[in-house]
C-alpha atoms as a PDB file:
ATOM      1  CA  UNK A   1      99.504-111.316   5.813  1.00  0.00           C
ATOM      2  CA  UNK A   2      98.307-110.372   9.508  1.00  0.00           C
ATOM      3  CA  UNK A   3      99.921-106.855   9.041  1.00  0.00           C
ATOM      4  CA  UNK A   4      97.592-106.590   5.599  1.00  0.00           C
ATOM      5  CA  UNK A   5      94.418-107.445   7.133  1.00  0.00           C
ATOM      6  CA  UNK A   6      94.894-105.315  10.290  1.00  0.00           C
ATOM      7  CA  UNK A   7      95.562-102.456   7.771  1.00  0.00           C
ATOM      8  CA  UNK A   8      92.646-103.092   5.889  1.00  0.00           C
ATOM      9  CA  UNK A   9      90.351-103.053   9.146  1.00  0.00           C
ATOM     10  CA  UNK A  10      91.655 -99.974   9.849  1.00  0.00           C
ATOM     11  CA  UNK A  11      91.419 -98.183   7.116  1.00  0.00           C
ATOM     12  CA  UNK A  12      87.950 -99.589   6.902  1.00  0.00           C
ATOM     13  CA  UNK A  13      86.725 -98.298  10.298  1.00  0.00           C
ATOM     14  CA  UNK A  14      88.762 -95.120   9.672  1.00  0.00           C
ATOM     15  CA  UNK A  15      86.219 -94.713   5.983  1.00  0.00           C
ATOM     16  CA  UNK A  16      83.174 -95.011   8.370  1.00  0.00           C
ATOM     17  CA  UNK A  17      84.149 -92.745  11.092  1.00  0.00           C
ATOM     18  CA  UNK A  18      84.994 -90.319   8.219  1.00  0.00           C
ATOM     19  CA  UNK A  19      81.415 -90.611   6.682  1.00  0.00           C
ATOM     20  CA  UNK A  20      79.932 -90.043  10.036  1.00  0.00           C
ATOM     21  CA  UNK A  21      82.010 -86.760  10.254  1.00  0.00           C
ATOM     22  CA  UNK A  22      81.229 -85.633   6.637  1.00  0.00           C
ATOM     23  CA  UNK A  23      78.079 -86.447   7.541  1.00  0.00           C
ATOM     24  CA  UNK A  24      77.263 -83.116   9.104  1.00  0.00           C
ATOM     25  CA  UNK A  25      78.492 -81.355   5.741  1.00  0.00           C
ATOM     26  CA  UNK A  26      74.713 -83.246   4.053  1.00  0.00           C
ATOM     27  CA  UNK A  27      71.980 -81.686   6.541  1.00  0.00           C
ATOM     28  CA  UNK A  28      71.737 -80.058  10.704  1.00  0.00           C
ATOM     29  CA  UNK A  29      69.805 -81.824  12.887  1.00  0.00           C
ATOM     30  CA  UNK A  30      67.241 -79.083  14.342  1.00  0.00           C
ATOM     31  CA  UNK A  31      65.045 -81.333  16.817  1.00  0.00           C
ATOM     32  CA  UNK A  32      65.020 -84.657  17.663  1.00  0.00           C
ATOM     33  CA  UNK A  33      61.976 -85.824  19.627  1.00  0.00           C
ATOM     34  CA  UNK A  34      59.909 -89.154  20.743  1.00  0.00           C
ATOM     35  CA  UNK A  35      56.242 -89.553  21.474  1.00  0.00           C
ATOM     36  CA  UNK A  36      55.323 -92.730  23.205  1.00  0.00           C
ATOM     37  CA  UNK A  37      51.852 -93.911  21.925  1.00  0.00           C
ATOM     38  CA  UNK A  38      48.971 -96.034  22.977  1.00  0.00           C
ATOM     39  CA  UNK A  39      46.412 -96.702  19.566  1.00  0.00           C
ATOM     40  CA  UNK A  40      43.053 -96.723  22.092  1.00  0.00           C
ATOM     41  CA  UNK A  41      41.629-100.016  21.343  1.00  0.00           C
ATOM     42  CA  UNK A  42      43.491-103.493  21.941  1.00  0.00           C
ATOM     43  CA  UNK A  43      44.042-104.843  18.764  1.00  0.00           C
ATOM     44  CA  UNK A  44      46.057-101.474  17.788  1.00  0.00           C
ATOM     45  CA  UNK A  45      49.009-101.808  20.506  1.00  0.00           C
ATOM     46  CA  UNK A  46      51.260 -99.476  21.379  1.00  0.00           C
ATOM     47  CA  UNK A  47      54.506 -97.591  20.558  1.00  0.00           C
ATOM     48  CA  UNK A  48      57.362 -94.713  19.987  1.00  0.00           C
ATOM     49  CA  UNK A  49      57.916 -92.744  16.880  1.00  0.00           C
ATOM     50  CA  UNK A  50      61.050 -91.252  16.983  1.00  0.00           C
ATOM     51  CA  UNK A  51      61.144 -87.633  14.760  1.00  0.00           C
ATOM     52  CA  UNK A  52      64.193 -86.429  13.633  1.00  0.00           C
ATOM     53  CA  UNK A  53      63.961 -82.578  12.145  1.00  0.00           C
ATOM     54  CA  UNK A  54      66.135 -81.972   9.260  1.00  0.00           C
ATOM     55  CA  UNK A  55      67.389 -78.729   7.164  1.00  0.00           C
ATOM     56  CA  UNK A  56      69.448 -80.128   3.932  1.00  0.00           C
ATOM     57  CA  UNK A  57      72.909 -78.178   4.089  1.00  0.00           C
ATOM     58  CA  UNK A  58      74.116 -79.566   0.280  1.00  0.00           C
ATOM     59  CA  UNK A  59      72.227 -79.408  -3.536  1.00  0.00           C
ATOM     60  CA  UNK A  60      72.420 -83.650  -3.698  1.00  0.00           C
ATOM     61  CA  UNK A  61      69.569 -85.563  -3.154  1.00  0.00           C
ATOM     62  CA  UNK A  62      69.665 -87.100   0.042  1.00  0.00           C
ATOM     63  CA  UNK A  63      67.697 -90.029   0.967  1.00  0.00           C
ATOM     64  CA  UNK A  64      67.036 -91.100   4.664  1.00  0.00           C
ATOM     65  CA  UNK A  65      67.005 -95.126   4.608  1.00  0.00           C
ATOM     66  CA  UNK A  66      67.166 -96.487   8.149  1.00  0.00           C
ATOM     67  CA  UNK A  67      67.580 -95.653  11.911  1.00  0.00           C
ATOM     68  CA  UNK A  68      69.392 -97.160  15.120  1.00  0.00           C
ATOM     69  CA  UNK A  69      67.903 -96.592  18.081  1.00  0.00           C
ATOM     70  CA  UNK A  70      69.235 -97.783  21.470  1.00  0.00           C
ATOM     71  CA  UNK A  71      68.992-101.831  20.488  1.00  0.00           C
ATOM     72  CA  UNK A  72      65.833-100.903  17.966  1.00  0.00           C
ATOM     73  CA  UNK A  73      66.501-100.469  13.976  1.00  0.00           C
ATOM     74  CA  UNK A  74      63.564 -99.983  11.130  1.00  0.00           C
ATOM     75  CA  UNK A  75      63.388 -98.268   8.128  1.00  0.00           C
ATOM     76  CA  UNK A  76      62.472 -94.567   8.284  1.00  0.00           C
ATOM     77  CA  UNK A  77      60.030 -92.247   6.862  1.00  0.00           C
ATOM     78  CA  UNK A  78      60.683 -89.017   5.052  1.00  0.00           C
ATOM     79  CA  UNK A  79      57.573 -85.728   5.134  1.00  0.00           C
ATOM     80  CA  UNK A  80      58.988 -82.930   3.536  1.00  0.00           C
ATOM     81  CA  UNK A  81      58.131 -79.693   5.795  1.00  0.00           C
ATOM     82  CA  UNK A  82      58.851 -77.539   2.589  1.00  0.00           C
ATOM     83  CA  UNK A  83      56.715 -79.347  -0.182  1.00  0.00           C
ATOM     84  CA  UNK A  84      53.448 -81.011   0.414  1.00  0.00           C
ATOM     85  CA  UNK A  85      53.445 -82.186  -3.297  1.00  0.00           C
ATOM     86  CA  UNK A  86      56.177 -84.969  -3.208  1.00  0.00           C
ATOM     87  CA  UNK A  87      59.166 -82.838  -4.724  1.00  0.00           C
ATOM     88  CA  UNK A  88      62.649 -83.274  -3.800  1.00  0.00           C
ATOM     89  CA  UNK A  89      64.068 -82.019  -1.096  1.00  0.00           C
ATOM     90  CA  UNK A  90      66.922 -79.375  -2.040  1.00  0.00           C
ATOM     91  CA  UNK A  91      69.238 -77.097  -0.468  1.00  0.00           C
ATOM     92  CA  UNK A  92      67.939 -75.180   2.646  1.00  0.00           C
ATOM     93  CA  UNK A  93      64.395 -77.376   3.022  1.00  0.00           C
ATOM     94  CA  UNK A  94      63.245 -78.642   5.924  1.00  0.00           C
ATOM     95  CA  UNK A  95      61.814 -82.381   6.667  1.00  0.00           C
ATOM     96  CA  UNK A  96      61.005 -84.652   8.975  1.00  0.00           C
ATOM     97  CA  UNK A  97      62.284 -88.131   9.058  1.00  0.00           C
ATOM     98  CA  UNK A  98      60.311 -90.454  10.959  1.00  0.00           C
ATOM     99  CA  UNK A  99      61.018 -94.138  12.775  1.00  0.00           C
ATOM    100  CA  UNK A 100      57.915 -95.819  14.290  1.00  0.00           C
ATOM    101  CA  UNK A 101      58.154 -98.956  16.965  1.00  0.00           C
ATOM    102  CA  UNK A 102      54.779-101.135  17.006  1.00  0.00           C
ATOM    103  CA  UNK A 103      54.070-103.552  19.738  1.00  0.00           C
ATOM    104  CA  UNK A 104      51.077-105.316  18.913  1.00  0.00           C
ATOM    105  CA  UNK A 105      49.713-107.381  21.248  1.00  0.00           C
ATOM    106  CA  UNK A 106      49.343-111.120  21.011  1.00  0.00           C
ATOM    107  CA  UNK A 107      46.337-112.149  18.532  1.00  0.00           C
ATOM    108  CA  UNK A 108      46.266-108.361  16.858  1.00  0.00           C
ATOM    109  CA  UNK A 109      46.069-108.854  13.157  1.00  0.00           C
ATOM    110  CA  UNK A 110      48.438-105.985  12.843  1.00  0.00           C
ATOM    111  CA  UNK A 111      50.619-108.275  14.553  1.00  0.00           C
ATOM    112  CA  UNK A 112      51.064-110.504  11.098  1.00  0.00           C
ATOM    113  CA  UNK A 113      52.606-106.912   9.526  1.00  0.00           C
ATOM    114  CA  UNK A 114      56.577-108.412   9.473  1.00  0.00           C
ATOM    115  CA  UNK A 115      59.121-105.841  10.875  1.00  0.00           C
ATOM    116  CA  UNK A 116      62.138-105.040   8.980  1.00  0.00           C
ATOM    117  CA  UNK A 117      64.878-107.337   9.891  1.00  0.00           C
ATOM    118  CA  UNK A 118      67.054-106.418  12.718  1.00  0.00           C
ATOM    119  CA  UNK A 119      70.801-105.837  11.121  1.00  0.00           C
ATOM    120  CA  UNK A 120      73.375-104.374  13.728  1.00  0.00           C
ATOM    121  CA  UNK A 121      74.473-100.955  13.060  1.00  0.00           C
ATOM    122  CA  UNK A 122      77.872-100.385  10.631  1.00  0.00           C
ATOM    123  CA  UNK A 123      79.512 -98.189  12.998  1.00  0.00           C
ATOM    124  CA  UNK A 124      79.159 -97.800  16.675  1.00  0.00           C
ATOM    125  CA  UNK A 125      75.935 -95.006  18.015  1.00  0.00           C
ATOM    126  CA  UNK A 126      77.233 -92.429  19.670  1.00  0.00           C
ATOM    127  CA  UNK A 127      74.266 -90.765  21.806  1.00  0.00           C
ATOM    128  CA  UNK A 128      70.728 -92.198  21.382  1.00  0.00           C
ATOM    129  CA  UNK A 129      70.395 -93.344  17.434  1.00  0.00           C
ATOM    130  CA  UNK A 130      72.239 -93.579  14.445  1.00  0.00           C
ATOM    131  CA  UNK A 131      70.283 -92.228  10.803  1.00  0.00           C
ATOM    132  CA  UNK A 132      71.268 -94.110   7.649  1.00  0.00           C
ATOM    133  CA  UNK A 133      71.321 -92.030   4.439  1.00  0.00           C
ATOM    134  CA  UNK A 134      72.334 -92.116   0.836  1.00  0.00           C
ATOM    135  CA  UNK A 135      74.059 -89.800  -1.339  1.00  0.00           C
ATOM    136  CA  UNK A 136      74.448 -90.734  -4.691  1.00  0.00           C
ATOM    137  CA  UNK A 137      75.318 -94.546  -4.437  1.00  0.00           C
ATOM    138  CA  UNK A 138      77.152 -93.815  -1.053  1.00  0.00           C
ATOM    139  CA  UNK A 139      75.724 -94.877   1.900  1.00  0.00           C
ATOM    140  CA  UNK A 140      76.141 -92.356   4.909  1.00  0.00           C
ATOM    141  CA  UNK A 141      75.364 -92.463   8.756  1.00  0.00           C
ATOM    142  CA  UNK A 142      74.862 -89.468  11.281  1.00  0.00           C
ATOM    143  CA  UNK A 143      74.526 -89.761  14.870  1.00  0.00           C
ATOM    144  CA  UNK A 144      71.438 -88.274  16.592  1.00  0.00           C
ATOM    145  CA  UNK A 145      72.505 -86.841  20.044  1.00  0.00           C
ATOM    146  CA  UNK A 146      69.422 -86.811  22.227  1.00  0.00           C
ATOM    147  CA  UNK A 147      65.737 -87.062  21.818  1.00  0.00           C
ATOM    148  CA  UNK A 148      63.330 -85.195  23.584  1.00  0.00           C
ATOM    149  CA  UNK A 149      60.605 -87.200  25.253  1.00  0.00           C
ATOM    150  CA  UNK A 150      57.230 -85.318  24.145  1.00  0.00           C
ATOM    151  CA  UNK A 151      53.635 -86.362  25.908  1.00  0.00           C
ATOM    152  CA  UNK A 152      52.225 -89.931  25.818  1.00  0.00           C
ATOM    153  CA  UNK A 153      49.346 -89.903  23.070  1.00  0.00           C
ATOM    154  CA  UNK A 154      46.390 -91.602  23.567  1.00  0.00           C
ATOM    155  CA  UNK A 155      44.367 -91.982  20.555  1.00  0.00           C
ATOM    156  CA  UNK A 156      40.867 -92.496  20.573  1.00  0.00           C
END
């Protein structure tokens, strides 16, 4: 019974090391970058969105769902670089998707907005964040090296 289970962990972390592998087959990572924020009054807190620029490498619709970063997770955004209209992404377009940390201070009505649940990542991150995707009715995961730290924005 022990030699079953084992064999079944295995070939379970073996399936999700595979789909971070195939992974690279969906879309290249171009440029991954991360602008730390301040929102210029009090109530609006502060922040870093984390952009991840895509090119899709396969005809299937891929869907970007979530992101890892460091101990951080929320759900991600998607803005197409290729269609301003809403279409679906295909083959050879380019897109942005997008993960935004809010700390609001204490007192902020933004601070009543609830956060996606943390949920710890399904495979181990292996540089600075791990994307979640779907194809089809598969979920997928891809491993974002390195993020380049941009200028602090101060909006007004």
């Amino acid at each position: 019974m022990k030699k079953i289970k084992y064999t079944a962990v295995v070939l379970f972390i073996s399936y999700l090391t595979t789909d971070t592998i195939d992974a690279q087959k969906y879309f290249k990572v171009i440029d991954a970058t991360s602008t730390s924020w301040s929102g210029g009054v009090a109530q609006s807190g502060t922040g870093i969105t984390y952009n991840v620029k895509i090119v899709l490498l396969t005809k299937q619709k891929v869907t970007f769902n979530e992101m890892w970063v460091g101990k951080g997770y929320g759900l991600t955004e998607t803005r197409s670089i290729s269609y301003s209209d809403g279409r679906i992404l295909t083959k050879g377009d380019t897109a942005i998707v997008t993960y935004t940390v809010h700390h609001y201070p204490v007192g902020s009505p933004m601070e009543k907005i609830p956060a996606p649940a943390y949920k710890d990542p399904p495979i181990p991150i292996e540089g600075e964040a791990l994307l979640g995707f779907t194809i089809g009715k598969s979920n997928r995961y891809r491993s974002v090296e390195k993020f380049t730290p941009l200028t602090t924005k101060k909006y007004m």
